[in-house]
Protein backbone atom coordinates (compact mmCIF):
# COMPACT_ATOMS: atom_id res chain seq x y z
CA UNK A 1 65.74 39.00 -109.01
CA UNK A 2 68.54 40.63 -106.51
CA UNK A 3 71.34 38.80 -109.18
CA UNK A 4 72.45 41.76 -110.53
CA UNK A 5 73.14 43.82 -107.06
CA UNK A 6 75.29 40.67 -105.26
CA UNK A 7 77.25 40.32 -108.63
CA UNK A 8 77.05 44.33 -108.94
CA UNK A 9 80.49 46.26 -108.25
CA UNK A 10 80.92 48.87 -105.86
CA UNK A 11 80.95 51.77 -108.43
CA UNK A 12 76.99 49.59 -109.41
CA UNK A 13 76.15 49.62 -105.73
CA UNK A 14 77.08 52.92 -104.44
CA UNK A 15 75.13 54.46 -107.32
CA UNK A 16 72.30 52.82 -106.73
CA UNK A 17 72.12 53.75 -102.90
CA UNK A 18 72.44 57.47 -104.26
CA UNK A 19 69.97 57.41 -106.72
CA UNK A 20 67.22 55.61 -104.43
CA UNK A 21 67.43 57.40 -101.07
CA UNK A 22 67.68 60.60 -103.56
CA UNK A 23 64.16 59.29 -105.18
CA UNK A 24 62.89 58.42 -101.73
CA UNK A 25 63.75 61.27 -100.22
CA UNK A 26 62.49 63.58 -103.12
CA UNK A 27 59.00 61.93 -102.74
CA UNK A 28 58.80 62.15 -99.16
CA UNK A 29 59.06 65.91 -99.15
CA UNK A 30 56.79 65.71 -101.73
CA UNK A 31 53.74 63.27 -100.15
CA UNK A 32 54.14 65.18 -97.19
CA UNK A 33 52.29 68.56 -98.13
CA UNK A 34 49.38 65.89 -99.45
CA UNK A 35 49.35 64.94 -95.68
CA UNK A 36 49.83 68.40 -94.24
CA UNK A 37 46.80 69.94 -96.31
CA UNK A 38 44.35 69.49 -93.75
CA UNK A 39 45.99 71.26 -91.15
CA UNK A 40 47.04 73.99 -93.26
CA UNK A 41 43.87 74.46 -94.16
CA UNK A 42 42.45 74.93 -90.95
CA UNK A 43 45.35 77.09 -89.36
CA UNK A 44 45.33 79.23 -91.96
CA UNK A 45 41.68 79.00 -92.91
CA UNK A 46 42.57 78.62 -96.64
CA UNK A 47 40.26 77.44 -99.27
CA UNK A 48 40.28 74.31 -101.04
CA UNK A 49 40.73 76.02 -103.94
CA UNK A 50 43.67 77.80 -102.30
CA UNK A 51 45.12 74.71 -101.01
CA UNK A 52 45.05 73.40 -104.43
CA UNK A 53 46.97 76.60 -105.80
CA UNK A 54 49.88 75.32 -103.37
CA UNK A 55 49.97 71.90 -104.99
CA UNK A 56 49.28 73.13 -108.96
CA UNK A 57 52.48 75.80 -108.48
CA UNK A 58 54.83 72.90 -106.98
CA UNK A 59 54.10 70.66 -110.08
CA UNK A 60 55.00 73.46 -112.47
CA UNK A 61 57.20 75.03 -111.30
CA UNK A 62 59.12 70.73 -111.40
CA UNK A 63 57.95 70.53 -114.12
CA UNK A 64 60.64 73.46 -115.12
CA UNK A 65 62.96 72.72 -112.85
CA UNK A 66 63.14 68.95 -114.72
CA UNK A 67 63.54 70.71 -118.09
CA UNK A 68 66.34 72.84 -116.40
CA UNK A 69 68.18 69.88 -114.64
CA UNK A 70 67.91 67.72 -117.40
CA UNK A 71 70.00 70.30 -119.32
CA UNK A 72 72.41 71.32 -116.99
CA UNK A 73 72.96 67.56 -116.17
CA UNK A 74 73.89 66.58 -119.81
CA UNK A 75 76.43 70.03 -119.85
CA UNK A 76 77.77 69.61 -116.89
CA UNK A 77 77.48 66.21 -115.44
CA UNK A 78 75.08 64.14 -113.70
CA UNK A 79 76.26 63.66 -109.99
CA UNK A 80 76.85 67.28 -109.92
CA UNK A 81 73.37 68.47 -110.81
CA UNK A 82 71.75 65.42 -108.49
CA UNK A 83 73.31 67.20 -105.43
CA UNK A 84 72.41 70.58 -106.62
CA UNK A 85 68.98 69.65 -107.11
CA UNK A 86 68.98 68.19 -103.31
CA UNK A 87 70.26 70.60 -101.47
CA UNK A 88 67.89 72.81 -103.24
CA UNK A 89 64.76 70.96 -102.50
CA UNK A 90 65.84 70.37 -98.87
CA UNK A 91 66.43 73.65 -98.48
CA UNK A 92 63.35 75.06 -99.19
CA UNK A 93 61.88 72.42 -97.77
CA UNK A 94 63.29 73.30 -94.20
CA UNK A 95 62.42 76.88 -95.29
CA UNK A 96 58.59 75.38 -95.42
CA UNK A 97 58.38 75.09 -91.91
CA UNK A 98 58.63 78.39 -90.64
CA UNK A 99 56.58 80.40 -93.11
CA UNK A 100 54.00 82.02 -91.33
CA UNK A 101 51.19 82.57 -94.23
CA UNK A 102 49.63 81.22 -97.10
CA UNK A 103 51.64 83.56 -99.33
CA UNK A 104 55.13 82.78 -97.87
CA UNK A 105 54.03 78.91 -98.56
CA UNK A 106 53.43 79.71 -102.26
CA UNK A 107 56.79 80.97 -102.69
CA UNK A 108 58.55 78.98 -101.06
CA UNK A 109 56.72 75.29 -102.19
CA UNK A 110 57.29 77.15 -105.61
CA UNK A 111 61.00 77.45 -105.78
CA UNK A 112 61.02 74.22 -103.58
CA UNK A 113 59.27 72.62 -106.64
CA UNK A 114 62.43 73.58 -108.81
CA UNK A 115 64.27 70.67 -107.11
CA UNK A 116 61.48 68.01 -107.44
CA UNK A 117 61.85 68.11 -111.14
CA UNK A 118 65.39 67.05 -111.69
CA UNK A 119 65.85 64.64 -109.13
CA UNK A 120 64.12 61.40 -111.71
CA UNK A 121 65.57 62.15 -115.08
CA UNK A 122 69.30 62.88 -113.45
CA UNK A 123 69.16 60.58 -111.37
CA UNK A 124 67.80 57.49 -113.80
CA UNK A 125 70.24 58.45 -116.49
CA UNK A 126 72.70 58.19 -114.20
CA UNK A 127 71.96 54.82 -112.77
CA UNK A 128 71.05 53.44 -116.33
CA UNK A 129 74.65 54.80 -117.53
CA UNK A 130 76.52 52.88 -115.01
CA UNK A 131 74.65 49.51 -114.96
CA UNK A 132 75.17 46.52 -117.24
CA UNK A 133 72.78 46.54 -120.04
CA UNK A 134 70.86 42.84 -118.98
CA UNK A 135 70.00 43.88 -115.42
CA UNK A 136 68.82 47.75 -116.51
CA UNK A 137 65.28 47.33 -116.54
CA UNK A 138 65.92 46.08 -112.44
CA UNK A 139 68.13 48.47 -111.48
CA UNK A 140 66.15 50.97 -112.30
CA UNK A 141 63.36 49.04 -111.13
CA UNK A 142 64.30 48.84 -107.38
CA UNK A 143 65.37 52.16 -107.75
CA UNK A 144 61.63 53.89 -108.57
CA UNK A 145 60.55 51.52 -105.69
CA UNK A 146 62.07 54.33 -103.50
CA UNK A 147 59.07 56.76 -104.48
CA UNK A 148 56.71 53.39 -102.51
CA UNK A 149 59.56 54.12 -99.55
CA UNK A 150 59.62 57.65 -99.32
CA UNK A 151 55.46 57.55 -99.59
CA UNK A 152 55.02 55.60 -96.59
CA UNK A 153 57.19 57.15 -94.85
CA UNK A 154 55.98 60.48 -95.50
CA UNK A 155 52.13 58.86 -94.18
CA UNK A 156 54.19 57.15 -91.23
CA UNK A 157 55.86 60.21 -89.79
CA UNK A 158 52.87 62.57 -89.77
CA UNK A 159 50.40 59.99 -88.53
CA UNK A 160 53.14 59.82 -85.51
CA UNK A 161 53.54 63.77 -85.74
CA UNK A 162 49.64 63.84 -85.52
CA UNK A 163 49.92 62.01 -82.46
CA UNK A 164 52.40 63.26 -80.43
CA UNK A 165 52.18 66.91 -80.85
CA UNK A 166 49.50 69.43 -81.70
CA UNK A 167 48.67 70.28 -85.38
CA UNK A 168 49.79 74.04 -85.46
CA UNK A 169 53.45 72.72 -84.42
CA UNK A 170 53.37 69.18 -86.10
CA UNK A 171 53.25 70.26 -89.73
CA UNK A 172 56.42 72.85 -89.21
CA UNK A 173 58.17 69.25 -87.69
CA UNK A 174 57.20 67.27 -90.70
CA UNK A 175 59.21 69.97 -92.72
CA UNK A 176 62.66 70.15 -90.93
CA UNK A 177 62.33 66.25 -90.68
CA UNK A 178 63.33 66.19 -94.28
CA UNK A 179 66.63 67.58 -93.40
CA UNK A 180 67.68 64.45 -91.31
CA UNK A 181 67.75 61.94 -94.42
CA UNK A 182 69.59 64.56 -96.51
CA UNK A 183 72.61 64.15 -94.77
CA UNK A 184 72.86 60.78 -95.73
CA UNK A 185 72.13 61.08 -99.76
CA UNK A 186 75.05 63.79 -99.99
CA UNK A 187 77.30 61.67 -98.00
CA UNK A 188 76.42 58.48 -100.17
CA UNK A 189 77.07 60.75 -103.44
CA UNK A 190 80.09 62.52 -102.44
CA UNK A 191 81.65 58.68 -103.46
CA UNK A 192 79.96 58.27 -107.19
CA UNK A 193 80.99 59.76 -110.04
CA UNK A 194 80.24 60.54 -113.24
CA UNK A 195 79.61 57.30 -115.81
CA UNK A 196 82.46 56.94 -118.46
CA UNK A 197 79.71 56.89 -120.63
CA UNK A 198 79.18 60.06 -120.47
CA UNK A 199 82.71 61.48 -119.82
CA UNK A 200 83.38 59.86 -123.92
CA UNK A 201 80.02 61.00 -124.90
CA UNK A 202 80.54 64.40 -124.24
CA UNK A 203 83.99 64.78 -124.86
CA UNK A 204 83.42 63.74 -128.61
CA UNK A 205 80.40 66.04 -129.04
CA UNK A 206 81.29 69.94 -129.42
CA UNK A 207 77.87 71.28 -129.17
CA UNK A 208 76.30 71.55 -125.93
CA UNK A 209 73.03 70.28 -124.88
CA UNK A 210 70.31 73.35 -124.59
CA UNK A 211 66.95 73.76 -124.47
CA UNK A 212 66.30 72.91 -128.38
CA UNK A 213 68.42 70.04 -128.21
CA UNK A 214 64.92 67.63 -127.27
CA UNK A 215 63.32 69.03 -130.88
CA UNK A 216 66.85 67.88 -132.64
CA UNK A 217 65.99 65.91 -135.75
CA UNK A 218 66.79 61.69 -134.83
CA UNK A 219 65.03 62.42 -131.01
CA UNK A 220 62.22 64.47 -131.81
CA UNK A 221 59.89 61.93 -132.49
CA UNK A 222 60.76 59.74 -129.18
CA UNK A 223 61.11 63.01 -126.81
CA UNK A 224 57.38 63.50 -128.17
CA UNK A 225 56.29 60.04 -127.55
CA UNK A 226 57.63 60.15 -124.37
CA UNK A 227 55.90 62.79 -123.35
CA UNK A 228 52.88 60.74 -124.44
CA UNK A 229 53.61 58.18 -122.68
CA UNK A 230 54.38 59.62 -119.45
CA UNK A 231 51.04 62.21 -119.76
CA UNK A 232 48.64 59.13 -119.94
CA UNK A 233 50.68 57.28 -116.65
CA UNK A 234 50.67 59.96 -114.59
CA UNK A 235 47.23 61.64 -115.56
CA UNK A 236 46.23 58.00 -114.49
CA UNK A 237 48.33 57.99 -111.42
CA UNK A 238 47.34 61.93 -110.09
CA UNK A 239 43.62 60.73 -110.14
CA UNK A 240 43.98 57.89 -107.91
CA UNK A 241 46.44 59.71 -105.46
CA UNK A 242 44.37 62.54 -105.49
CA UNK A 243 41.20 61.41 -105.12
CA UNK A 244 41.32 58.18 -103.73
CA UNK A 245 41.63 59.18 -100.24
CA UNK A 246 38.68 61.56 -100.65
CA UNK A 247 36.53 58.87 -102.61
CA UNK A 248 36.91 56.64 -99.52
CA UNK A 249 35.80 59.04 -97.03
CA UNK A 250 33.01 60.42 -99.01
CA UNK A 251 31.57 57.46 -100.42
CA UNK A 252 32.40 54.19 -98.74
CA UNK A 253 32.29 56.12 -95.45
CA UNK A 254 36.05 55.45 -93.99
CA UNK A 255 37.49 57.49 -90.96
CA UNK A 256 40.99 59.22 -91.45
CA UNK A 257 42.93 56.45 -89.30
CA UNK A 258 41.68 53.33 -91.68
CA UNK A 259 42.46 55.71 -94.99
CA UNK A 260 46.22 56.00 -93.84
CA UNK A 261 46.51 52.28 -93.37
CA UNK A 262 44.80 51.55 -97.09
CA UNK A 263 47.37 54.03 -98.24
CA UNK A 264 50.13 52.52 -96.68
CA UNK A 265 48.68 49.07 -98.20
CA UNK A 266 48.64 50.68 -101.14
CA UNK A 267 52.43 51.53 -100.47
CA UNK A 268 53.29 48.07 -100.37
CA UNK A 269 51.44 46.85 -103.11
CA UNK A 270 53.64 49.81 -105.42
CA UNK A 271 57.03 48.21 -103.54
CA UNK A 272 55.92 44.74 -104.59
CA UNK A 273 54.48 46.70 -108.41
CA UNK A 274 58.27 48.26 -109.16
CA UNK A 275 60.09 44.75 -108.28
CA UNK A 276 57.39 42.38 -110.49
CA UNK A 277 57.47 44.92 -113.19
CA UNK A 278 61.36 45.67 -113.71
CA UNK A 279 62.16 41.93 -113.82
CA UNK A 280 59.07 41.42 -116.64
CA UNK A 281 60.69 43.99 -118.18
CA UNK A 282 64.36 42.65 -118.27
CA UNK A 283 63.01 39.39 -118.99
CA UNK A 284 60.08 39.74 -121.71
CA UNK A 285 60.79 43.22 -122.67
CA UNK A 286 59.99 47.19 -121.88
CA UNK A 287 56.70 47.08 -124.39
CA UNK A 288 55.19 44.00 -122.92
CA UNK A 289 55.60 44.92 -119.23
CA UNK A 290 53.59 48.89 -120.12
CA UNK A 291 51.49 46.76 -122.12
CA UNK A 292 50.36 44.15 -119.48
CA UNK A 293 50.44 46.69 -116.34
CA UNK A 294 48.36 49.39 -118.35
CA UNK A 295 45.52 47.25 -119.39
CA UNK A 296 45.86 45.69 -115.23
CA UNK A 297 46.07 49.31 -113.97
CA UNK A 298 42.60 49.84 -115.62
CA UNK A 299 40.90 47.03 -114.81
CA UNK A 300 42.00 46.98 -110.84
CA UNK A 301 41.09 50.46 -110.55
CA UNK A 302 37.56 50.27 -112.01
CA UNK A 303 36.86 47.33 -109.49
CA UNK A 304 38.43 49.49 -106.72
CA UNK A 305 35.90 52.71 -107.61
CA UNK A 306 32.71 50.71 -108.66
CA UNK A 307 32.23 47.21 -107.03
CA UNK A 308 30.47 48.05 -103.48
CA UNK A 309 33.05 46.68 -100.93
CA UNK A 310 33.46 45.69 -97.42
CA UNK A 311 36.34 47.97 -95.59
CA UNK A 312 38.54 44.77 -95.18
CA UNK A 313 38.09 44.32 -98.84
CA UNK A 314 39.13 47.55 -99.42
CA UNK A 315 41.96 47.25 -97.73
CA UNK A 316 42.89 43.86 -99.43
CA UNK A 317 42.27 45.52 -102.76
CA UNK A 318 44.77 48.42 -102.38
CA UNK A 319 46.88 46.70 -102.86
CA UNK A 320 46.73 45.22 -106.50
CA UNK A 321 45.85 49.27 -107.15
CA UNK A 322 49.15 49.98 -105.70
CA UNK A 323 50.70 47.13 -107.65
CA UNK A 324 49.62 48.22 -110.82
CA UNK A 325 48.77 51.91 -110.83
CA UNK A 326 52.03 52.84 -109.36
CA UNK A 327 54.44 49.78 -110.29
CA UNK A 328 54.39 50.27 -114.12
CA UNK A 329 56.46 53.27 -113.14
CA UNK A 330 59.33 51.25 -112.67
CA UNK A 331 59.53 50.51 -117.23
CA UNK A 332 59.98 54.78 -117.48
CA UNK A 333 63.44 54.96 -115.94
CA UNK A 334 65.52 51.94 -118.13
CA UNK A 335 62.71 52.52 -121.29
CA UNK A 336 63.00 56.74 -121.49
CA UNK A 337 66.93 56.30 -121.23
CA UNK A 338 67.18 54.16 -123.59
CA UNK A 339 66.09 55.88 -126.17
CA UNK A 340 68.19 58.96 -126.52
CA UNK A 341 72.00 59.44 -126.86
CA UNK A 342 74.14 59.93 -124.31
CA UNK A 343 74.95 63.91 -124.50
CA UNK A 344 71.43 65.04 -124.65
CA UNK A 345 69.71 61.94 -122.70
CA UNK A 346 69.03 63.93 -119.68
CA UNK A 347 67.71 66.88 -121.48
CA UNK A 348 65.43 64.52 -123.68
CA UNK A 349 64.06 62.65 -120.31
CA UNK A 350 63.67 65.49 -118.34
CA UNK A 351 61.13 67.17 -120.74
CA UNK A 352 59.23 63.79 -122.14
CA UNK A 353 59.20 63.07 -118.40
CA UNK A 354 58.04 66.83 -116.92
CA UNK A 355 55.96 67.82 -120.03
CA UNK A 356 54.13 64.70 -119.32
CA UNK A 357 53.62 65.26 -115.62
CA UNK A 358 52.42 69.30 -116.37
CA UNK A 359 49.70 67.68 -118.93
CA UNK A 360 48.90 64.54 -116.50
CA UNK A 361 48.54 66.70 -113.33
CA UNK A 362 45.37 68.25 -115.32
CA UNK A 363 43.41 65.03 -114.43
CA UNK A 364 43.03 66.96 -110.54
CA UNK A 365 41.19 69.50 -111.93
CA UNK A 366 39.41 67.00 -114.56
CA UNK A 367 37.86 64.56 -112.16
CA UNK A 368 36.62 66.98 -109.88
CA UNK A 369 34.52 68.72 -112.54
CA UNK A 370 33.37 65.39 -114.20
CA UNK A 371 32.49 63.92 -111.20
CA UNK A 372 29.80 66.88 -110.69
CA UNK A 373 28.41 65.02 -113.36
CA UNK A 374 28.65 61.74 -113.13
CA UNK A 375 29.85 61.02 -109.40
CA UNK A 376 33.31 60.34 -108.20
CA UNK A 377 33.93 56.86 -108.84
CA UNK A 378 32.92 56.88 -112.36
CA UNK A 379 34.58 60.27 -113.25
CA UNK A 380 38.26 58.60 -111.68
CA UNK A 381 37.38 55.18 -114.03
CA UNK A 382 36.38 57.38 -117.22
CA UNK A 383 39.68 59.71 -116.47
CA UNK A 384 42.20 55.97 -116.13
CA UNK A 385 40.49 54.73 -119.11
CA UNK A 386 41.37 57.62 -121.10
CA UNK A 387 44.73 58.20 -119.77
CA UNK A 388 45.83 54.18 -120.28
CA UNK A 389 44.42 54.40 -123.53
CA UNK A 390 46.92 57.22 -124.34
CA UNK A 391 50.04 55.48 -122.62
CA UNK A 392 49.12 51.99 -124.57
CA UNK A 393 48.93 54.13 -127.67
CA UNK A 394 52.40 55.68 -126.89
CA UNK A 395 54.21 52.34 -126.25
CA UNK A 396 52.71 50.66 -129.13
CA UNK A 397 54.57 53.60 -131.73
CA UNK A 398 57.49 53.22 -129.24
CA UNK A 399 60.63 50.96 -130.49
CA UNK A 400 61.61 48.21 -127.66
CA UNK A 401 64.56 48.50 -126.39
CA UNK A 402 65.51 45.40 -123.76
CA UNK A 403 69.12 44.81 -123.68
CA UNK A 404 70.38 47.82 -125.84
CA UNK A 405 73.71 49.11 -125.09
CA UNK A 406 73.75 52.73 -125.11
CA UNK A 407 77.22 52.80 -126.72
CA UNK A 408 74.84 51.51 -130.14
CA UNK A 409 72.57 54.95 -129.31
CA UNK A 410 75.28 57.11 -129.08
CA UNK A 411 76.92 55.82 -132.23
CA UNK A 412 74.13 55.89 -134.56
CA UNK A 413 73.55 59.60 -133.39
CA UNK A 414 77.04 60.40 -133.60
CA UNK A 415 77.44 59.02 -136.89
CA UNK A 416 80.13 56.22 -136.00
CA UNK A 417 77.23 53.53 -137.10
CA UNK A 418 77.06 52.83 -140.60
CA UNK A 419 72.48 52.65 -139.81
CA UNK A 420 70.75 55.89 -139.33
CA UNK A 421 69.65 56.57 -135.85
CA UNK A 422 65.70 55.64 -136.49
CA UNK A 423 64.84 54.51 -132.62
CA UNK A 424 65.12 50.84 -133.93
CA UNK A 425 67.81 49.85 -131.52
CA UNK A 426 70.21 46.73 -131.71
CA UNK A 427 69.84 44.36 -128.30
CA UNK A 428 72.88 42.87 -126.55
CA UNK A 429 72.70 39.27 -125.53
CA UNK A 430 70.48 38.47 -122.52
C-alpha cells in the first residue's frame, strides 16, 4: 500500500507533499463557510435563501476558475499556476474575515471561488505526470485523501473556535486561520518543478492550449464523458454533505455537538474510502473500483437515510457513507488524467471536472424541493440513485486505463503512434 512512497524519489515525494497539503488546504477554506453558516446567519440576519446565494456563487464562480487554471496550467506550466491559484484563494480567504456585510461576503467568497477551481485538475495532472505509471492510481489516491484532512480539520477548528470565543469574533478567526497552513504549501512548492513530461510535450506542440482545445476532435468524446462522470459523483456527493447534517437534526433528532462528531466519523471513513479505493484501482483497474464503490455508495446511503437507527448506530454507520460516498473520489484524479494528452490534459480535466461539479451542485436545490414532496430521506436516496446511475453509465462508455503510460497518450495524439488516438489506451506492465 505505502510501496510506492518508501521506494518513491525525492522529486515523487516532494510533489506529493505539495499537491496534498494544497488539496487539504483548498478544502478546508472551503468546509469552513459550511460551518460558519449558522453564525452568519444570525449576525447578519440573512436568509437561508441568502445564505445559499453565498455558497451557489463560490461553486461557479470554481467552477470558472477550474476552466481558467486548467488552461493557463497546460500554457504555462503546472507548479506555476498551483501557486497562483493559492495565494489567490488564501487571499481572499483572509479578505473573508473582515467583511462587514452580506454583500462584501458575496464578492469576496466569489472571487475567492476563482482559486477553488484550479487547485484539483493542476494539481492531479501534476502529481500523475511525475509518478511511475504502476503506483498512479495510489498516488493520487492518498493525495484526494487530503480533501478527508482538510474536512476535519475545518469541523475541528471551529468546534474549538465555537468554544473559546464568541460567535461574532470566531467566524472572522476561522478565516485568517487559513493563512497559517499557506505558508507551508508555498514553501513545499517553491522545491518542485515542472514534470519533463510536460516540458517535451509542450515543446513539440506549436499550438497552445485555449479554451476550444477540450472540444478538439480525439478528446471530445472523453472531456464529455468526463463531465458525465464527475456530474453524477458529485451531484451524489453535494446531497449527502448538504443535507446530511440537516437530515440528522430534523429527523432523527441529533443536537449540534453529536452531528460534528458523525461528521468527523464520516471524515475518517472518506480517509480510510481514498486509501481502499486507489489500491483497487492500481490493482484490479480504474472501471472496476467506480464500478464497485458506485453501486456501495448507493446502497450505504439508502440504509443511512431510511433504516430507523439508534444514535450510536448512526454514528457507526457514517462511516461506510464516508467510505464510499466520498472515497470513490480518489479513481477521478489517476482515471481523468489519463485520458487526455499531455499539452491540453489540464485544460481537458479542469472542464470534465468543473462542468461536472456546476451540473452536480444542482442536487442542493433538487433535494430540497423533492423532499417537499416526498420527505428528506427519500428525496436524498431518489437524488444518489439517479446520480450513480449516471456515473456507472459514464464509466461503463469510458476506456480503462490502469497502467497506461502517458508518453502512449501523447503519441497517438501527436501522431508519433502508428494507431489513431481512439481512448483505447495500451497498459504498461504491472
Amino acid at each position: 500500500m505505502f510501496e510506492w512512497y518508501k521506494t518513491g524519489s525525492s522529486r515523487e515525494r516532494k510533489t506529493f507533499w505539495a499537491c496534498f497539503s494544497g488539496w487539504a488546504l483548498d478544502t478546508y477554506d472551503a468546509q469552513m463557510f459550511s460551518f460558519l453558516l449558522p453564525a452568519l446567519m444570525a449576525i447578519w440576519q440573512i436568509s437561508k435563501g441568502e445564505a445559499g446565494v453565498l455558497g451557489t456563487a463560490a461553486l461557479l464562480s470554481a467552477s470558472l476558475g477550474g476552466w481558467i487554471a486548467g488552461i493557463l496550467a497546460d500554457r504555462y506550466g503546472r507548479v506555476r499556476i498551483l501557486i497562483f491559484t493559492i495565494c489567490w484563494f488564501t487571499f481572499f480567504g483572509a479578505l473573508a474575515g473582515f467583511t462587514t456585510s452580506y454583500e462584501q461576503m458575496l464578492v469576496v467568497r466569489t472571487l475567492q471561488g476563482l482559486g477553488f477551481g484550479g487547485e484539483w485538475a493542476v494539481g492531479a495532472a501534476l502529481m500523475a505526470e511525475v509518478i511511475r505509471p504502476q503506483h498512479r492510481g495510489k498516488a493520487l489516491g492518498f493525495v484526494q485523501s487530503g480533501f478527508a484532512f482538510g474536512w476535519a480539520l475545518a469541523a475541528v477548528v471551529m468546534t474549538a473556535l465555537l468554544a473559546w470565543l464568541p460567535q461574532e469574533i470566531a467566524w472572522r478567526v476561522a478565516f485568517w486561520v487559513g493563512v497559517i497552513p499557506a505558508g507551508f504549501v508555498l514553501f513545499i512548492r517553491r522545491h518542485v518543478k515542472d514534470p519533463e513530461i510536460y516540458k517535451q510535450a509542450t515543446a513539440k506542440v506549436q499550438e497552445k492550449a485555449s479554451i476550444l482545445s477540450a472540444f478538439r476532435p480525439g478528446v471530445v468524446r472523453l472531456t464529455l464523458l468526463g463531465a458525465m462522470l464527475v456530474t453524477g459523483l458529485q451531484a451524489a456527493a453535494y446531497t449527502i454533505m448538504a443535507w446530511l447534517p440537516t437530515l440528522m437534526v430534523s429527523e432523527r433528532g441529533l443536537k449540534p455537538g453529536p452531528v460534528i462528531f458523525t461528521m468527523l466519523v464520516m471524515c475518517a471513513g472518506a480517509f480510510a474510502g481514498f486509501v481502499i479505493t486507489s489500491w483497487l484501482a492500481d490493482r484490479y483497474g480504474r472501471r472496476p473500483a467506480l464500478l464497485l464503490f458506485s453501486v456501495g455508495a448507493w446502497i450505504f446511503t439508502v440504509i443511512y437515510m431510511l433504516v430507523p437507527m439508534s444514535t450510536t448506530l448512526l454514528l457507526l454507520m457514517a462511516f461506510p457513507v464516508g467510505a464510499f460516498a466520498t472515497g470513490i473520489f480518489a479513481v477521478l484524479g489517476p482515471f481523468l488524467s489519463e485520458l487526455f494528452p499531455t499539452h491540453v490534459r489540464t485544460t481537458c480535466m479542469g472542464f470534465s471536472y468543473n462542468l461536472g461539479k456546476s451540473l452536480g451542485a444542482l442536487s442542493i436545490a433538487g433535494v430540497g424541493v423533492l423532499s417537499e414532496r416526498i420527505g428528506l430521506a427519500n428525496s436524498i436516496g431518489t437524488f444518489c440513485l439517479v446520480a450513480y446511475a449516471l456515473s456507472i453509465t459514464a464509466v461503463l462508455l469510458l476506456p480503462e486505463t490502469r497502467g497506461v503510460r502517458l508518453e502512449d497518450v501523447d503519441a497517438k495524439v501527436l501522431g508519433d503512434s502508428d494507431e489513431p488516438f481512439t481512448g483505447e489506451l495500451s497498459q504498461s506492465k504491472i
